[in-house]
Protein backbone atom coordinates (compact mmCIF):
# COMPACT_ATOMS: atom_id res chain seq x y z
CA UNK A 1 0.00 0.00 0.00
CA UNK A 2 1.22 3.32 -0.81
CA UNK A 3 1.68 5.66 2.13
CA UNK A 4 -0.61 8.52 2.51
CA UNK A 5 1.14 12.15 1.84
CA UNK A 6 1.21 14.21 4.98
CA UNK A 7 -1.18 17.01 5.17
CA UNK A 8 0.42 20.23 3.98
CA UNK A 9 0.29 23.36 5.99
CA UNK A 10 -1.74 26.52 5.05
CA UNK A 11 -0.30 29.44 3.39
CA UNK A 12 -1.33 31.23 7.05
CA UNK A 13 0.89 28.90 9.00
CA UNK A 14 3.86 29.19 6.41
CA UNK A 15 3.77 32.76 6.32
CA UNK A 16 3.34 32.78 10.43
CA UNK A 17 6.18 30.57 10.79
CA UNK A 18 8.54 32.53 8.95
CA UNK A 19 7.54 35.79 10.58
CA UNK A 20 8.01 34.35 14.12
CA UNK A 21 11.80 32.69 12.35
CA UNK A 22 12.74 36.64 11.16
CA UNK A 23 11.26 38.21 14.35
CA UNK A 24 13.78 35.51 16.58
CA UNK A 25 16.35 36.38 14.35
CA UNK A 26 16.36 40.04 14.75
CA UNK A 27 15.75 39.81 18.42
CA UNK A 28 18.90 37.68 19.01
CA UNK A 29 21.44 39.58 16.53
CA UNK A 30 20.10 42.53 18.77
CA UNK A 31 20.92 40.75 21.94
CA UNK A 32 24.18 40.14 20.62
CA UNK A 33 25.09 43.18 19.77
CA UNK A 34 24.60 44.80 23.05
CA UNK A 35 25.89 41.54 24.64
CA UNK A 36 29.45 42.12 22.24
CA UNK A 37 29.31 45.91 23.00
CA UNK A 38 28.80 46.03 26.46
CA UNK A 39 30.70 43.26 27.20
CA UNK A 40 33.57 45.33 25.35
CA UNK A 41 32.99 48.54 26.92
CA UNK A 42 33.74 46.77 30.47
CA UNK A 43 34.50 50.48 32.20
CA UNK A 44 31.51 51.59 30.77
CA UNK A 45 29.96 48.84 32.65
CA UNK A 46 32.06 49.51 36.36
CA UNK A 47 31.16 52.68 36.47
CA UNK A 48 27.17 51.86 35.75
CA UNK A 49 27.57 49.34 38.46
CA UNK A 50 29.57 51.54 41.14
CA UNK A 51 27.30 54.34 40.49
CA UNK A 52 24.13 52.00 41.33
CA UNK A 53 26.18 50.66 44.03
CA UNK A 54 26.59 54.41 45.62
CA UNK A 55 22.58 55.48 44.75
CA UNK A 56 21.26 52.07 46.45
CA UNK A 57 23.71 52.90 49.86
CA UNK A 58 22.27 56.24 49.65
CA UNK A 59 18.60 55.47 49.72
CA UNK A 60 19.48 52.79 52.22
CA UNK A 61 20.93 55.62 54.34
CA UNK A 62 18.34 58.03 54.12
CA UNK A 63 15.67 55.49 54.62
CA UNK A 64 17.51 54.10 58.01
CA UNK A 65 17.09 57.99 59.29
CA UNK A 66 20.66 58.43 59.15
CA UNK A 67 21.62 55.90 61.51
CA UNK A 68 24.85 54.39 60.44
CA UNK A 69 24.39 51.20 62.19
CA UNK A 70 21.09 50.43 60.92
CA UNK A 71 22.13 50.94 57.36
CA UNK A 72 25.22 49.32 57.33
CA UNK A 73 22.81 46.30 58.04
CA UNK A 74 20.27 47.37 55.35
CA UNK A 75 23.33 47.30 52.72
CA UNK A 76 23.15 43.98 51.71
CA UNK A 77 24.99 40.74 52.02
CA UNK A 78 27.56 41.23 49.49
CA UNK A 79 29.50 42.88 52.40
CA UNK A 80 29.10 39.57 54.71
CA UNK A 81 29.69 37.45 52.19
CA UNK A 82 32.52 38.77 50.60
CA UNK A 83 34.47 41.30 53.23
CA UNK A 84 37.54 40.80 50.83
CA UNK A 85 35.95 42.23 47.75
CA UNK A 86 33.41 44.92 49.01
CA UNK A 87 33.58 47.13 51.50
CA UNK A 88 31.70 50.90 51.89
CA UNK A 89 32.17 53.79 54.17
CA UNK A 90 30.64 56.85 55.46
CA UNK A 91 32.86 59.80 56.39
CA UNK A 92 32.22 63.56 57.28
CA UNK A 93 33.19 66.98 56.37
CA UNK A 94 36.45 66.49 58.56
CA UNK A 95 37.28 62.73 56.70
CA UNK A 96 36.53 61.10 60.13
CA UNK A 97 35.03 57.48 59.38
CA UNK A 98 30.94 57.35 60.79
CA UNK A 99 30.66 53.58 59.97
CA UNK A 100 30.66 51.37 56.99
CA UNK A 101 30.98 47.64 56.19
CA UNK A 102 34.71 46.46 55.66
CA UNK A 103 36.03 49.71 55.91
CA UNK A 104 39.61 48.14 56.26
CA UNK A 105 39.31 47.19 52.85
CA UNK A 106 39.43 51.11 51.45
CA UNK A 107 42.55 52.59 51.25
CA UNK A 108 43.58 55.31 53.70
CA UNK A 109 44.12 57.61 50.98
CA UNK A 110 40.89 57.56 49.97
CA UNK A 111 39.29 58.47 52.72
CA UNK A 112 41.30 61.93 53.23
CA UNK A 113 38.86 65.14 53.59
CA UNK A 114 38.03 66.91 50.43
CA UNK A 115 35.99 68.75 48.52
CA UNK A 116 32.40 67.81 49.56
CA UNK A 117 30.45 68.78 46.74
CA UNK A 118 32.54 66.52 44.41
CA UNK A 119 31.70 63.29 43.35
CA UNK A 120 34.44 60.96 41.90
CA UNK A 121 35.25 57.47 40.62
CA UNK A 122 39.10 56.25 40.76
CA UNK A 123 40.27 53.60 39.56
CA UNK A 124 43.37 52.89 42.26
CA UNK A 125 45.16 50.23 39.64
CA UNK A 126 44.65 51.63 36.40
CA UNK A 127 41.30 51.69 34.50
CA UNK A 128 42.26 48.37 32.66
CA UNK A 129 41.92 46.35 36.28
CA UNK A 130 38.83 45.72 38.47
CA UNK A 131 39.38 47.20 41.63
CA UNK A 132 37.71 50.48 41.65
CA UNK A 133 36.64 53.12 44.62
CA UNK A 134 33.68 56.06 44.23
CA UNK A 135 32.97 58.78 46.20
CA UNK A 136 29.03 60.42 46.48
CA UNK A 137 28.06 63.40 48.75
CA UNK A 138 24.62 63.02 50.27
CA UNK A 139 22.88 66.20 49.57
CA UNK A 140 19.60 65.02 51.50
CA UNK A 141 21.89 64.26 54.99
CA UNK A 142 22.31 66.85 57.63
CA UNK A 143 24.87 67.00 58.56
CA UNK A 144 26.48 66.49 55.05
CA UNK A 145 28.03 63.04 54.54
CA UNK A 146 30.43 61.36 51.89
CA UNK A 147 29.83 57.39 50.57
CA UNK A 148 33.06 56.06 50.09
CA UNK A 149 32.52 52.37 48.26
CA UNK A 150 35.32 50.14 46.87
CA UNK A 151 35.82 47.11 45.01
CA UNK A 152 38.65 45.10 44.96
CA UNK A 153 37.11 41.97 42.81
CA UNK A 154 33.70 40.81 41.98
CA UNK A 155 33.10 37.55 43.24
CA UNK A 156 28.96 38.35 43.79
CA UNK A 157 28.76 39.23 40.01
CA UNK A 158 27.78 42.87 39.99
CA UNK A 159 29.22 43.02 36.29
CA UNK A 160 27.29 40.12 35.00
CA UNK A 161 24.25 41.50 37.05
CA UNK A 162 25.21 45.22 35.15
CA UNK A 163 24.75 43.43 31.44
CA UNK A 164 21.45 41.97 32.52
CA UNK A 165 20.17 45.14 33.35
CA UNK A 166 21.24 46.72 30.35
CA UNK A 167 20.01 43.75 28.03
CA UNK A 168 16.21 44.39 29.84
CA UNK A 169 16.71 48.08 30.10
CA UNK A 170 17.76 48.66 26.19
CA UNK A 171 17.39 45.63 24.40
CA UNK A 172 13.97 43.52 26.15
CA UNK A 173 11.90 46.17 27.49
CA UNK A 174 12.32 48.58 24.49
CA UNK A 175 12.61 45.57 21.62
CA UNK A 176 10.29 43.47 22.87
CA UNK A 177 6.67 45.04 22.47
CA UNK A 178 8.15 46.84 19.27
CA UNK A 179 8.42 43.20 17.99
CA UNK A 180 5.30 41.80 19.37
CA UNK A 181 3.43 44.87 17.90
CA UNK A 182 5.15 43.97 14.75
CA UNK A 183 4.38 40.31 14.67
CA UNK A 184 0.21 40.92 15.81
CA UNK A 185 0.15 43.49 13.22
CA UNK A 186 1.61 41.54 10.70
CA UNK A 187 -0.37 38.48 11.86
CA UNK A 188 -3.55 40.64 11.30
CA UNK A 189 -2.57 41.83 7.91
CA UNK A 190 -1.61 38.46 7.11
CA UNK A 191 -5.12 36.87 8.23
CA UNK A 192 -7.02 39.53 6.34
CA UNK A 193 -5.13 39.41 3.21
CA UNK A 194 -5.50 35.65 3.18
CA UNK A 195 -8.92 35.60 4.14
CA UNK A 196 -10.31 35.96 0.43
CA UNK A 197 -7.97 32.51 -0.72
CA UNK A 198 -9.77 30.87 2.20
CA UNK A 199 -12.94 31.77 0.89
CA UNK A 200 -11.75 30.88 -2.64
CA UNK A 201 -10.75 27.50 -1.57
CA UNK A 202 -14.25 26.52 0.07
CA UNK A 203 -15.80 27.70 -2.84
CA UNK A 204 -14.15 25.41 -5.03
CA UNK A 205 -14.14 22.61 -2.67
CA UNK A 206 -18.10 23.00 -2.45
CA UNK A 207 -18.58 22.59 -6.47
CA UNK A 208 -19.78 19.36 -7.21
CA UNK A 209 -20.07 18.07 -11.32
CA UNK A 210 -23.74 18.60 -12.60
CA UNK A 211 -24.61 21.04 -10.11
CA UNK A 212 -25.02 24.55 -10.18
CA UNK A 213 -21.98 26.84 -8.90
CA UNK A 214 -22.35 27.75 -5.24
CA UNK A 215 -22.35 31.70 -4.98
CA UNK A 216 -19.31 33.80 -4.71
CA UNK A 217 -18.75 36.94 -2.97
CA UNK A 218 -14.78 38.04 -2.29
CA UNK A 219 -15.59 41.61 -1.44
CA UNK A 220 -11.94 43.93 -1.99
CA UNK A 221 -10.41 40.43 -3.11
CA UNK A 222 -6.88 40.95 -5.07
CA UNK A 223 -6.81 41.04 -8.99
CA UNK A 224 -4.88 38.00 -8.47
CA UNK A 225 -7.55 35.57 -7.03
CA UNK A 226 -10.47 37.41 -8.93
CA UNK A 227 -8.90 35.98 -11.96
CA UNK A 228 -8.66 32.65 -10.60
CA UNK A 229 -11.73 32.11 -9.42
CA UNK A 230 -13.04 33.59 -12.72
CA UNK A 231 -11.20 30.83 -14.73
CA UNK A 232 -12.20 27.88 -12.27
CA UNK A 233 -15.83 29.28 -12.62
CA UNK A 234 -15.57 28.98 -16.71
CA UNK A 235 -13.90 26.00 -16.50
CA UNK A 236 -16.19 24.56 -14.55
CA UNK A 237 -18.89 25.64 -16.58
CA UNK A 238 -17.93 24.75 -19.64
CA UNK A 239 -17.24 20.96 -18.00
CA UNK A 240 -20.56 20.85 -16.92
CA UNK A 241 -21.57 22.12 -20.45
CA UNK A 242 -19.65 18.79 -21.56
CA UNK A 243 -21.17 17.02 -18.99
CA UNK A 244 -24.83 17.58 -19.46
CA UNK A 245 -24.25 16.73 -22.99
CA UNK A 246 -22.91 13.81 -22.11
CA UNK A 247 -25.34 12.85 -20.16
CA UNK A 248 -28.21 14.01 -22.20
CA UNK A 249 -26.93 11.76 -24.84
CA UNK A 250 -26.45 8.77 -22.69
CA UNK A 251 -30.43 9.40 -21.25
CA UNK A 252 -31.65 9.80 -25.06
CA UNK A 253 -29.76 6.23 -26.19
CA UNK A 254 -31.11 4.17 -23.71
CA UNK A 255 -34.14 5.48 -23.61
CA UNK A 256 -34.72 5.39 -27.26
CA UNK A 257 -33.52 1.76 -26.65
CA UNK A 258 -35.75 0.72 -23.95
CA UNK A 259 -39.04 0.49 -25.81
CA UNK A 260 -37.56 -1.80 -28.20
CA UNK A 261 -35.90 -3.87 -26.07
CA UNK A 262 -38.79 -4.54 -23.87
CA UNK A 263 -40.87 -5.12 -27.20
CA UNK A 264 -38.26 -7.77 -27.63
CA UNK A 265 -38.46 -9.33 -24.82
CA UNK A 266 -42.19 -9.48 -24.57
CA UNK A 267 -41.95 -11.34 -28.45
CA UNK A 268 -39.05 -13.77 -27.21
CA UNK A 269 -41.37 -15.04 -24.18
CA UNK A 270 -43.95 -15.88 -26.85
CA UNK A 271 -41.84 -18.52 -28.80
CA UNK A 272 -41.59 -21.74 -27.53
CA UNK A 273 -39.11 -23.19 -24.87
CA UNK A 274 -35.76 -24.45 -25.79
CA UNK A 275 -31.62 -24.59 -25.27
CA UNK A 276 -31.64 -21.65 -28.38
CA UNK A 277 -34.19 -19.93 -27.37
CA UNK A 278 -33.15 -20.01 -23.56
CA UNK A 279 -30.07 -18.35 -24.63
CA UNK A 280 -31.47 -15.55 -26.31
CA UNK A 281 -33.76 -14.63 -24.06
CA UNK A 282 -30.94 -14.47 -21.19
CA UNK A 283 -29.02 -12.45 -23.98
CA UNK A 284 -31.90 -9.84 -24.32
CA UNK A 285 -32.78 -9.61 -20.23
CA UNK A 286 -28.63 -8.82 -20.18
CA UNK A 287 -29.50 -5.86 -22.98
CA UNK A 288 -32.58 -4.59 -21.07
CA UNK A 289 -30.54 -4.52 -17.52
CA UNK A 290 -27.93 -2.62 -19.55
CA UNK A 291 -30.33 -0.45 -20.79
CA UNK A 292 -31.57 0.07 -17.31
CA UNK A 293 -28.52 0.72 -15.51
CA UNK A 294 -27.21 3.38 -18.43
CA UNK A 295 -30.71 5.07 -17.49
CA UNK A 296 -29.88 4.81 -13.33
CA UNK A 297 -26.32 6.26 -13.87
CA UNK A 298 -27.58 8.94 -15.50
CA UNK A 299 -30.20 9.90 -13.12
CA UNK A 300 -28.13 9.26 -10.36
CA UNK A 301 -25.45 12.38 -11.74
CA UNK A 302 -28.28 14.89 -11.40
CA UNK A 303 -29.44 13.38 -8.04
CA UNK A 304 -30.12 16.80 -6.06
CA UNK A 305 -31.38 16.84 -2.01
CA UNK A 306 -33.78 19.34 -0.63
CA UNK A 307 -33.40 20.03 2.79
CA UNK A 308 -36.67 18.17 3.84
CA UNK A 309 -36.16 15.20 1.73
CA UNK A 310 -36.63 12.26 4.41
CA UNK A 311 -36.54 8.29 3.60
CA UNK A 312 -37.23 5.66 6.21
CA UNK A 313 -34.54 2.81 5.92
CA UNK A 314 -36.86 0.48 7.19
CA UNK A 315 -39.80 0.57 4.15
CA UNK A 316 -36.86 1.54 1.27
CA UNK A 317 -35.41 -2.54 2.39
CA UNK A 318 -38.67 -4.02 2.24
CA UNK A 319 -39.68 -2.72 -1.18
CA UNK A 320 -36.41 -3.45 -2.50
CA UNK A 321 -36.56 -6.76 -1.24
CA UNK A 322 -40.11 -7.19 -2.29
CA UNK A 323 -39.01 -6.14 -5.59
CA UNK A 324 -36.36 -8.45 -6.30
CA UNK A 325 -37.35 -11.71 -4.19
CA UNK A 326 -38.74 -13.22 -7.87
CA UNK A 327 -35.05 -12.58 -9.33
CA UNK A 328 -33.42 -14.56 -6.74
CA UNK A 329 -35.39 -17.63 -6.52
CA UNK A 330 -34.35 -17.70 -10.49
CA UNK A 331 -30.72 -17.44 -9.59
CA UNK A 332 -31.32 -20.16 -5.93
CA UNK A 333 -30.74 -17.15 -4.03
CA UNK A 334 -32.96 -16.34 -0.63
CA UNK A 335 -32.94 -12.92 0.90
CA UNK A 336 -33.43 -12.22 4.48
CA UNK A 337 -34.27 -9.06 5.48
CA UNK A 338 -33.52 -7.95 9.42
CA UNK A 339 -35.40 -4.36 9.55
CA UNK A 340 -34.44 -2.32 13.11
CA UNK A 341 -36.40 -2.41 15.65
CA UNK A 342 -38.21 1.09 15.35
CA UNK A 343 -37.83 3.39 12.06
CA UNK A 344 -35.06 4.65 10.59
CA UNK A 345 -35.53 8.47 9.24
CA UNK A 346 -32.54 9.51 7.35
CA UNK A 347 -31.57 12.82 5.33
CA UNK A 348 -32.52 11.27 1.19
CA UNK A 349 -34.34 10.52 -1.16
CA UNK A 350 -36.23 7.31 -1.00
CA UNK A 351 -36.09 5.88 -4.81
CA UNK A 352 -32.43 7.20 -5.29
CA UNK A 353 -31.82 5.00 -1.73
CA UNK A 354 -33.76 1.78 -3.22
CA UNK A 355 -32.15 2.26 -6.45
CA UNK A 356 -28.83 2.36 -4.43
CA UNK A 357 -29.47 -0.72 -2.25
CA UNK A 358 -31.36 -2.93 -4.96
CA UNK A 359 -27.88 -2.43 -7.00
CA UNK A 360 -26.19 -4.00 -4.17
CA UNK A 361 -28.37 -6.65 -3.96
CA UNK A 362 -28.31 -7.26 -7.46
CA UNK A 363 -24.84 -7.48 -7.64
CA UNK A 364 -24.76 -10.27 -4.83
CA UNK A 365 -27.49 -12.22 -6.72
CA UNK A 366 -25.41 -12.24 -10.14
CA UNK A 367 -22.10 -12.66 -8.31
CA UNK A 368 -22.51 -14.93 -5.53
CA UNK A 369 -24.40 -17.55 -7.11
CA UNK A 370 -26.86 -19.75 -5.09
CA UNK A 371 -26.72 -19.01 -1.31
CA UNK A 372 -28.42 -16.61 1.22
CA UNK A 373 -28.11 -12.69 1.28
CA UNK A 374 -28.85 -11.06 4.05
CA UNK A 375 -30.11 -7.19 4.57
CA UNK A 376 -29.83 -5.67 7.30
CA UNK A 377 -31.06 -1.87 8.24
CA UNK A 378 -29.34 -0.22 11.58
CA UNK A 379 -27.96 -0.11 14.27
CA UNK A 380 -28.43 3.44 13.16
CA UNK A 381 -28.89 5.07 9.70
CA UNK A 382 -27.28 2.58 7.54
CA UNK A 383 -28.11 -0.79 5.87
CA UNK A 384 -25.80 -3.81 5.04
CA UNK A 385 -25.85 -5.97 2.38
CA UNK A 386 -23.95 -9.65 3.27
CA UNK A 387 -23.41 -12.77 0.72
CA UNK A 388 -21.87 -15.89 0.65
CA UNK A 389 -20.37 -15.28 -2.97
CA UNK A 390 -16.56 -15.51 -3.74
CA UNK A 391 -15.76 -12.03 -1.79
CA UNK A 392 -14.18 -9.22 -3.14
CA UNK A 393 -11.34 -8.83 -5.65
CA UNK A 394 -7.79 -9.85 -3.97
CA UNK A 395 -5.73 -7.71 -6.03
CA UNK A 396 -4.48 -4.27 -4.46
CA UNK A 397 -5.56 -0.98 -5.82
CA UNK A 398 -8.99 -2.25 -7.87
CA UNK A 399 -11.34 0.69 -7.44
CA UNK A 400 -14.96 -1.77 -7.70
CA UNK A 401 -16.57 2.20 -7.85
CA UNK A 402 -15.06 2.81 -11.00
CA UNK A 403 -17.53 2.82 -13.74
CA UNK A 404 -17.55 -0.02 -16.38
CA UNK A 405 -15.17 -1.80 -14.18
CA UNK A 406 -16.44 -5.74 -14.12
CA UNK A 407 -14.73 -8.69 -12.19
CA UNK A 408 -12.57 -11.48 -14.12
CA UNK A 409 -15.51 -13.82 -13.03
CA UNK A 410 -18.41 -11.56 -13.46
CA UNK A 411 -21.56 -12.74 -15.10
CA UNK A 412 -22.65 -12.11 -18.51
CA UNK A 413 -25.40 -9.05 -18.89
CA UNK A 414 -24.86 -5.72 -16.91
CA UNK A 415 -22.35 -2.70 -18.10
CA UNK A 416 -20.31 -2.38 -14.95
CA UNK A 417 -22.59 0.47 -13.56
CA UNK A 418 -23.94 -0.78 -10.37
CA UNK A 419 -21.69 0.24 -8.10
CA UNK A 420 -20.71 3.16 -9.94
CA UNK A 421 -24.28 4.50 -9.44
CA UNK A 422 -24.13 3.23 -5.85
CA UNK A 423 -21.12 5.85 -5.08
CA UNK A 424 -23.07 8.57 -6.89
CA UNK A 425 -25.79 8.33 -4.94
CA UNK A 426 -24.10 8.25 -1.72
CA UNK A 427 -21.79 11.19 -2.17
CA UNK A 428 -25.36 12.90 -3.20
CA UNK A 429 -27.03 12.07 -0.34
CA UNK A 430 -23.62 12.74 1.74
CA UNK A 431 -22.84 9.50 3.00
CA UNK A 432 -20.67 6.28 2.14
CA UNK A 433 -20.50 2.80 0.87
CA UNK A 434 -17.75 0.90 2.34
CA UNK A 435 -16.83 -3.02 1.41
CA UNK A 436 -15.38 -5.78 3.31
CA UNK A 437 -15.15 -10.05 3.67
CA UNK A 438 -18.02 -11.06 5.56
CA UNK A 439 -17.07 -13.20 8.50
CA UNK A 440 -17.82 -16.33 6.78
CA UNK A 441 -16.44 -15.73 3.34
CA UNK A 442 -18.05 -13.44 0.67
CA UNK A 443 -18.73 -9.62 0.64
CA UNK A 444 -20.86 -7.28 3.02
CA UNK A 445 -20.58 -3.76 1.53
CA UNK A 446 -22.25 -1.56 4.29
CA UNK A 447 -24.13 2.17 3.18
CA UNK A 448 -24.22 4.98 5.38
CA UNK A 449 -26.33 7.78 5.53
CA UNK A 450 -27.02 11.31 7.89
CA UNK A 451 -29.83 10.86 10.27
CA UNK A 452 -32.87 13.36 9.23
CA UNK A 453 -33.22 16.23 11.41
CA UNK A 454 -36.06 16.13 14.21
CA UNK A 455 -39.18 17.87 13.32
């Protein structure tokens, strides 16, 4: 068996997909970027860091009420953890030392009196080294005070801490709803742009052959799918143009046909019995069946439902079976019909459902030869058709739908048409025919229908 293609995605999805790629792309060489530049620009970073450093001792200062020892505990516990790398101190107007956290740490130097209104960042090593020291004057204190902070490494990661801050403060906060903006717009545009080929696309998979086309409106639709739907809708038009004629032609033959045939038939059961004559009247019943079934498949292609067209399963069986009892006690064939328990009410048309099923069991009385068939409505709206016959074709790949398609050991008489006209009808009336190998040999081919609305 071949395998099944996988389902393709929609020109929505595609298009969606490869927004969201180019939207990830952007947003990552952006985060790059910054990442390469900040990460180069390390003083650039230090001095961020030391002056956040300095702003969050400050606040913790004024909020304590000025009390040194209270703050120093607010700080944090980058000074407890690591009393070799940080260390902060607060000194007055005369460079006398008020309190801190690892004061030792600071240089002396640093902590000289001087101008009080300056702020200043040193870098005690040279700019191209870590340790750095900053100086801030709190305006709000009274008296007037001086942070001192230093660093002599950065084992609590203030610098990795630094590039996170600027990645959401210039890259994720800014970038991000500019690109989600971006992508809903485009999403929108996307969905209304496509919207028309949608509507294209269930227009043409609602035409069916014989019927009229289903209305169209693509209100501010591009030029582009105006013209296709304009050629699909001649196309189609002129194939039902072909189509009618074919079928008008096919209607006319056999029923200019019919009249003589059954004029022939009536003459042929006048003449006497015998081997010859035997023969040519099963050759003439084969021509009138023909006849028939040319007539069926062509009303079965303009087969149209109305929305209240009801059939009950139940009283379609037992006229069909009524109908064609006298055929198969000529071929040693009994039917048995099992009707469901209460009615059946399905969505159809009654005679295009009894011409359906009394195909079926036609085809089981010609092809499985003496033996029972049984017909069975329900459970629900369906009825099954089961003989004892040979079964269905081995071979892999035989559509038994196709029309004029006959079995290497089908009987003489019929064009190949039955269960052609039994798929029309059923994809008319919206339901199915599906075959199988009854349990105990043979075939059990199994219609389906849609239950009829409730009153």
């Amino acid at each position: 068996m071949t395998a099944s293609p996988a389902p393709r995605r929609g020109l929505q999805a595609v298009l969606t997909r490869r927004l969201l790629a180019i939207a990830a792309v952007v947003i990552s060489a952006n985060l790059a970027l910054v990442a390469f530049f900040d990460a180069s620009d390390r003083d650039a970073l230090v001095l961020d860091l030391t002056r956040r450093e300095v702003l969050r001792l400050e606040a913790a200062y004024i909020a304590s009420g000025q009390d040194v020892a209270r703050m120093a505990t607010a700080a944090g516990d980058i000074y407890h953890r690591f009393p070799d790398a940080y260390g902060f101190a607060l000194v007055d107007t005369g460079g006398q030392v008020l309190g801190g956290r690892n004061e030792a740490l600071i240089p002396p130097r640093l902590l000289q009196p001087g101008e009080l209104a300056r702020d200043w960042l040193a870098w005690p090593d040279g700019p191209d080294r870590l340790r750095v020291a900053a100086s801030h004057v709190v305006g709000a204190a009274d008296p007037p005070v001086r942070i001192v902070f230093y660093m002599a490494d950065d084992p609590a990661g203030l610098v990795g801490d630094e590039v996170l801050d600027e990645f959401r403060g210039h890259v994720l906060l800014p970038l991000l709803p500019i690109a989600l903006l971006l992508i809903g717009g485009s999403l929108l545009v996307i969905g209304r742009a496509l919207r028309p080929v949608a509507m294209a696309a269930a227009w043409a998979r609602a035409i069916r052959p014989g019927r009229p086309l289903p209305p169209l409106d693509l209100p501010q639709a591009p030029a582009e799918i105006v013209d296709l739907t304009d050629a699909v809708r001649r196309s189609i038009e002129r194939l039902d143009a072909e189509l009618g004629a074919e079928q008008r032609r096919a209607a006319e033959a056999a029923h200019a046909l019919r009249t003589p045939v059954a004029v022939l038939v009536a003459r042929l059961d006048e003449l006497p019995a015998g081997e010859p004559f035997d023969r040519l009247r099963a050759d003439v019943r084969s021509l009138s069946r023909m006849v028939t079934q040319l007539l069926s498949s062509s009303g079965a292609d303009r087969l149209e439902l109305r929305d209240g067209d009801r059939a009950e399963l139940n009283a379609v069986a037992e006229r069909v079976v009524a109908d064609l009892t006298p055929l198969a006690v000529r071929h040693g064939c009994e039917i048995a019909l099992a009707p469901a328990a209460s009615p059946v009410d399905v969505h159809g048309a009654a005679d295009a459902i009894a011409l359906a099923l009394a195909n079926l069991v036609e085809n089981a009385i010609h092809h499985a030869g003496p033996g029972p068939i049984d017909v069975t409505v329900g459970p629900g709206p369906e009825i099954t058709v089961c003989d004892q016959g040979p079964g269905l074709p081995a071979e892999e790949g035989v559509d038994l739908f196709e029309p004029f398609r006959r079995g290497a050991g089908a009987p003489r008489g019929g064009a190949g048409l039955g269960l052609a006209i039994v798929a029309r009808i059923q994809r008319a009336h919206g339901g199915g025919v599906e075959t199988a190998r009854a349990p105990g040999g043979g075939a059990r081919l199994r219609l389906t229908y849609r239950a009829a609305r409730p009153d």
